[in-house]
PDB file of N, CA and C in Angstrom:
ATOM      1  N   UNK A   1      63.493 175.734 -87.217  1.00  0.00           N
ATOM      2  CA  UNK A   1      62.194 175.297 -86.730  1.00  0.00           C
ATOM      3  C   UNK A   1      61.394 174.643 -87.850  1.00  0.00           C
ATOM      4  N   UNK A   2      61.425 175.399 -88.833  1.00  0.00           N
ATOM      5  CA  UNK A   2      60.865 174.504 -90.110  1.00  0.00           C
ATOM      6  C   UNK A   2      61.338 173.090 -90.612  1.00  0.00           C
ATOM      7  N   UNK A   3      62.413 172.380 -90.563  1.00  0.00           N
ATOM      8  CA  UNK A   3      62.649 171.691 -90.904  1.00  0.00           C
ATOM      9  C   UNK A   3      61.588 170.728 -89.555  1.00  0.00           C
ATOM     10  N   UNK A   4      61.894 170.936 -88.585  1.00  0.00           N
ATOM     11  CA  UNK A   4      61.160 170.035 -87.076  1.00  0.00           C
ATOM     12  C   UNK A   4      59.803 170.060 -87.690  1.00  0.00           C
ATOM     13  N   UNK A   5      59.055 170.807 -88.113  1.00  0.00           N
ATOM     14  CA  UNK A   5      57.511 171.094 -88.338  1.00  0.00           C
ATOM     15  C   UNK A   5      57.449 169.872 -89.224  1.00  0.00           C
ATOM     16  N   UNK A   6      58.308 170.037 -90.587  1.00  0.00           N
ATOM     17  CA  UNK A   6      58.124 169.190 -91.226  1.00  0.00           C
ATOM     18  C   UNK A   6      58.286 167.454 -91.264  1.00  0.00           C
ATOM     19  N   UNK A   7      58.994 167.421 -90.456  1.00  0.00           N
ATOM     20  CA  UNK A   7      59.460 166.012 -89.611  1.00  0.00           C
ATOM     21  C   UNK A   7      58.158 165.857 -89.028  1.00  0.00           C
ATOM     22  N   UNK A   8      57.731 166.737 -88.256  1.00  0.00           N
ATOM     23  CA  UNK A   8      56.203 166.182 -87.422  1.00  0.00           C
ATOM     24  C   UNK A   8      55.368 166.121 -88.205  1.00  0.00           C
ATOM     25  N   UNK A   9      55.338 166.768 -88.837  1.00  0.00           N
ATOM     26  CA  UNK A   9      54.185 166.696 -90.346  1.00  0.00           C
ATOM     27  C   UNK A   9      53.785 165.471 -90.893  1.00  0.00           C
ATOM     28  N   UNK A  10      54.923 164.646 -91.418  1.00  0.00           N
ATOM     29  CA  UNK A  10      55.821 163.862 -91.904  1.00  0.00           C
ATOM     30  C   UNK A  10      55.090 162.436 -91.186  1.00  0.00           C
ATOM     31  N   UNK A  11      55.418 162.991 -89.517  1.00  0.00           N
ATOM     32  CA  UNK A  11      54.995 161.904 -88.676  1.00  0.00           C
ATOM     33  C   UNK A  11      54.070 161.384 -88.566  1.00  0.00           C
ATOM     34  N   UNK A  12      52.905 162.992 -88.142  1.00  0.00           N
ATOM     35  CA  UNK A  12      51.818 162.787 -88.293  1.00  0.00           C
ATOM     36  C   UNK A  12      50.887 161.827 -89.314  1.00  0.00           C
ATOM     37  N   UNK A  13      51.337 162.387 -90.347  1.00  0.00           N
ATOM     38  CA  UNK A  13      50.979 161.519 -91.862  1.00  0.00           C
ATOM     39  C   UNK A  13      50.790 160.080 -91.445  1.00  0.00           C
ATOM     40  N   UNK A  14      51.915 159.600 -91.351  1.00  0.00           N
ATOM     41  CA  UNK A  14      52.651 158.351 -91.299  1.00  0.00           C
ATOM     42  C   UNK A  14      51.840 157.177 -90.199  1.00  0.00           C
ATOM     43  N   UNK A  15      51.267 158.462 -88.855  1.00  0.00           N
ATOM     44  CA  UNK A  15      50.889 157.907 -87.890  1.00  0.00           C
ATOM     45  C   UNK A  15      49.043 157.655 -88.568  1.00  0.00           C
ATOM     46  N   UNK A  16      48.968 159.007 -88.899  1.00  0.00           N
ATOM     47  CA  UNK A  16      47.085 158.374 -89.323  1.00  0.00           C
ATOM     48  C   UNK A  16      46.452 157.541 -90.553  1.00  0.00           C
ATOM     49  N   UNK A  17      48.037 156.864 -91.056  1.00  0.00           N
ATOM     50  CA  UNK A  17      47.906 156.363 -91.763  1.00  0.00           C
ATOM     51  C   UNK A  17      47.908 154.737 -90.696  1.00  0.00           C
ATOM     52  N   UNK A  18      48.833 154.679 -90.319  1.00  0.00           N
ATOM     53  CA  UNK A  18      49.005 153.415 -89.666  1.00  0.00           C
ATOM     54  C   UNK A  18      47.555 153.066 -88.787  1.00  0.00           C
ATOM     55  N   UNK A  19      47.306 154.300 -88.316  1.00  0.00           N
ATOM     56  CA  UNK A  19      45.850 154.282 -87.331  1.00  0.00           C
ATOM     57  C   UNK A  19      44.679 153.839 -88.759  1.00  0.00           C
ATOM     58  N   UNK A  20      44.288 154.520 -89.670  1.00  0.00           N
ATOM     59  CA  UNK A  20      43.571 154.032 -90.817  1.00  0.00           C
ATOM     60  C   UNK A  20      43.402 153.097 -91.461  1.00  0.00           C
ATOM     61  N   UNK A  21      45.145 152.397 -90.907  1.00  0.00           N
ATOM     62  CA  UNK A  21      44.940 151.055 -91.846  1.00  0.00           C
ATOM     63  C   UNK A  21      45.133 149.966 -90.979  1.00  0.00           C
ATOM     64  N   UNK A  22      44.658 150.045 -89.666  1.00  0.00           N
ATOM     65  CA  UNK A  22      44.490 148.702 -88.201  1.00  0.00           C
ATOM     66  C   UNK A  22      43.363 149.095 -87.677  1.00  0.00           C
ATOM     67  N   UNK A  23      43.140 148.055 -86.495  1.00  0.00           N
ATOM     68  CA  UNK A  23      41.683 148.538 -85.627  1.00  0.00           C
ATOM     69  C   UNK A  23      41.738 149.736 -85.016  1.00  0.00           C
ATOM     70  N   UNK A  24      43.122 150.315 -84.946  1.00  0.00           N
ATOM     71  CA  UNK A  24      43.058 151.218 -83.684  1.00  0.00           C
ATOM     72  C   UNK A  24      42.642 152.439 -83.858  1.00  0.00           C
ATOM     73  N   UNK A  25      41.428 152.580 -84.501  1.00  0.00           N
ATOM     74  CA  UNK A  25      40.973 153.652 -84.985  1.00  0.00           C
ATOM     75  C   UNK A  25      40.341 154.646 -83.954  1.00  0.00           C
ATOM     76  N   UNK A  26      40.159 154.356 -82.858  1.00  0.00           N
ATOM     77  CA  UNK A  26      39.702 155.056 -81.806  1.00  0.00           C
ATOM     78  C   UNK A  26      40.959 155.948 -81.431  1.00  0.00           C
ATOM     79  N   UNK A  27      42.262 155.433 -81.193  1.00  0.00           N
ATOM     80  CA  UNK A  27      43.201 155.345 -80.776  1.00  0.00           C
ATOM     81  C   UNK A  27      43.370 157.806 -81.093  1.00  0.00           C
ATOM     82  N   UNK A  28      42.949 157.498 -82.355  1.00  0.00           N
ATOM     83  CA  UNK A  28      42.838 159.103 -82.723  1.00  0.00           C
ATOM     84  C   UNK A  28      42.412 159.772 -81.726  1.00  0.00           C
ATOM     85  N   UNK A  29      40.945 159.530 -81.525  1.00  0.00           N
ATOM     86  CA  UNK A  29      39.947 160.078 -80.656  1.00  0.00           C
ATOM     87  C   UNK A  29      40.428 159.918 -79.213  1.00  0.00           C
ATOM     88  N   UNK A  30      41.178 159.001 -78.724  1.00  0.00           N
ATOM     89  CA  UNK A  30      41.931 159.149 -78.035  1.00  0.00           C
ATOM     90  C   UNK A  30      43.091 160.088 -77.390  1.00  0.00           C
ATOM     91  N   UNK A  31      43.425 160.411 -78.214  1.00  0.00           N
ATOM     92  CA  UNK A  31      44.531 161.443 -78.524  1.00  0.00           C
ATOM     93  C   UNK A  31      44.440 162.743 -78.747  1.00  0.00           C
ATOM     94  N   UNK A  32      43.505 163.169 -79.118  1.00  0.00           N
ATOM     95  CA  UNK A  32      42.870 164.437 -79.340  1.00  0.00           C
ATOM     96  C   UNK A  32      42.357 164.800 -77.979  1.00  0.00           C
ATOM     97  N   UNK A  33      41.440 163.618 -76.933  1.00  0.00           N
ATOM     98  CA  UNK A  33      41.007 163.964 -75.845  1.00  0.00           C
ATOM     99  C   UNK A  33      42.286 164.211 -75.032  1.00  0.00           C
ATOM    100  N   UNK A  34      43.208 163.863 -74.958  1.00  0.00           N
ATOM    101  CA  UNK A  34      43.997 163.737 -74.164  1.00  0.00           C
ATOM    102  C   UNK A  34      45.199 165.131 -74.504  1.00  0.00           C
ATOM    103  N   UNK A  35      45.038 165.545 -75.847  1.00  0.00           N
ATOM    104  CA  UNK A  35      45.623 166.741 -75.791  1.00  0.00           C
ATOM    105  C   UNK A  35      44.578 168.088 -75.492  1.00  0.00           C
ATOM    106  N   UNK A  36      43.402 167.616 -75.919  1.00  0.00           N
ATOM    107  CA  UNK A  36      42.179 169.280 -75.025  1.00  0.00           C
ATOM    108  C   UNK A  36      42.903 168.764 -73.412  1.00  0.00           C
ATOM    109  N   UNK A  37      42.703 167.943 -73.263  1.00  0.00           N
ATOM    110  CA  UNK A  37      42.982 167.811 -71.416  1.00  0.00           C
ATOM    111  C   UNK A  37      44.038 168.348 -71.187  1.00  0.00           C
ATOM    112  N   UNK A  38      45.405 168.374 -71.584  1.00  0.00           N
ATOM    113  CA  UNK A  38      46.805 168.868 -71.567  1.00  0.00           C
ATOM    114  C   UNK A  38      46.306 170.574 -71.797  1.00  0.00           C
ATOM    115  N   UNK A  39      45.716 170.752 -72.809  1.00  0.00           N
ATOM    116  CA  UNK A  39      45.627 172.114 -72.975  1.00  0.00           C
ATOM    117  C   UNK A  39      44.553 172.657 -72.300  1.00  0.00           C
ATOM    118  N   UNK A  40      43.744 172.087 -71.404  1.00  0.00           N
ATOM    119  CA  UNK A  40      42.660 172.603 -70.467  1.00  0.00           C
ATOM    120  C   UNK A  40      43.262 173.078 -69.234  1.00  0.00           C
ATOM    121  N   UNK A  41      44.904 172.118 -68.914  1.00  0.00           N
ATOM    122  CA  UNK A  41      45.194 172.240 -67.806  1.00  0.00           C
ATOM    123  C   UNK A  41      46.285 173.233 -67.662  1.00  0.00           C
ATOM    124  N   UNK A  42      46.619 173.875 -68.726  1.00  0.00           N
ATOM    125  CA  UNK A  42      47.823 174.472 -69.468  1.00  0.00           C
ATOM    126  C   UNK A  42      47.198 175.870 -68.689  1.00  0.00           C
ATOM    127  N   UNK A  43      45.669 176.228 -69.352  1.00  0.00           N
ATOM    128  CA  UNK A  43      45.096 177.084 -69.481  1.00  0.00           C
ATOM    129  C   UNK A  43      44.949 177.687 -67.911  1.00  0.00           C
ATOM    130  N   UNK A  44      43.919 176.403 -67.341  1.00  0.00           N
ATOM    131  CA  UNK A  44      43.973 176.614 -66.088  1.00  0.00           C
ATOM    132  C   UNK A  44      45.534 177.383 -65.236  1.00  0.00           C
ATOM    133  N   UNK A  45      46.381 176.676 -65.267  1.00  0.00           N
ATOM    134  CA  UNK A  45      47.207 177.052 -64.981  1.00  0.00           C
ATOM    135  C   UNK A  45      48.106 178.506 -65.178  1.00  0.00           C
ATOM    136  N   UNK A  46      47.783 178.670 -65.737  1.00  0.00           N
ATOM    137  CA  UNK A  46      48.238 180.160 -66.540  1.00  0.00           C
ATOM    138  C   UNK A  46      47.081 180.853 -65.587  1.00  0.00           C
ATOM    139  N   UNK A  47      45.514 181.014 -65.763  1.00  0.00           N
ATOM    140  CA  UNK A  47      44.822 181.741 -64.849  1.00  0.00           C
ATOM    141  C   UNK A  47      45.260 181.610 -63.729  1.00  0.00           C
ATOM    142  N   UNK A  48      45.535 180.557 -62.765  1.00  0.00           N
ATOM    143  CA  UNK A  48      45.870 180.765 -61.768  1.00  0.00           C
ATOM    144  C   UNK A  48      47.777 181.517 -61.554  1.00  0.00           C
ATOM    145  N   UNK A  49      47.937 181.808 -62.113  1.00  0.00           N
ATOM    146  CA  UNK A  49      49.417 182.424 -62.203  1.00  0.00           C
ATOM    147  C   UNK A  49      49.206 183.622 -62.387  1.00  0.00           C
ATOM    148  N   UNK A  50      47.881 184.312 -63.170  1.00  0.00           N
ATOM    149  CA  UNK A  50      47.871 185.691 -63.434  1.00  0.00           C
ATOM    150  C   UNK A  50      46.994 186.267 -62.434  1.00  0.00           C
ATOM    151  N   UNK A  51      46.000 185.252 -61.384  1.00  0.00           N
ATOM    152  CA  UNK A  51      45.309 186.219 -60.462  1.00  0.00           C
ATOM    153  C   UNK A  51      46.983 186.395 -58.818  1.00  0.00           C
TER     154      UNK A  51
END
């Protein structure tokens, strides 16, 4: 599993660098919304599984 972490790590880097150095600087803020939403619906979902 560690070696995968570090590959994403790796990626990550690589990616907010590319985002830092073009316009697509929103593109972050983008992405962040869109993973709370994934994990809002994650959540939801799980409550409705435990009532």
């Amino acid at each position: 599993m560690r070696p995968l972490c570090s590959l994403l790590d790796l990626y990550d880097v690589m990616l907010l660098r590319f985002i830092e150095g073009s316009h697509l600087r929103h593109l972050r803020a983008t992405v962040n919304d869109v993973s709370g939403e994934v994990l809002r619906v994650i959540r939801e979902n799980k409550g409705l599984e435990s009532e």
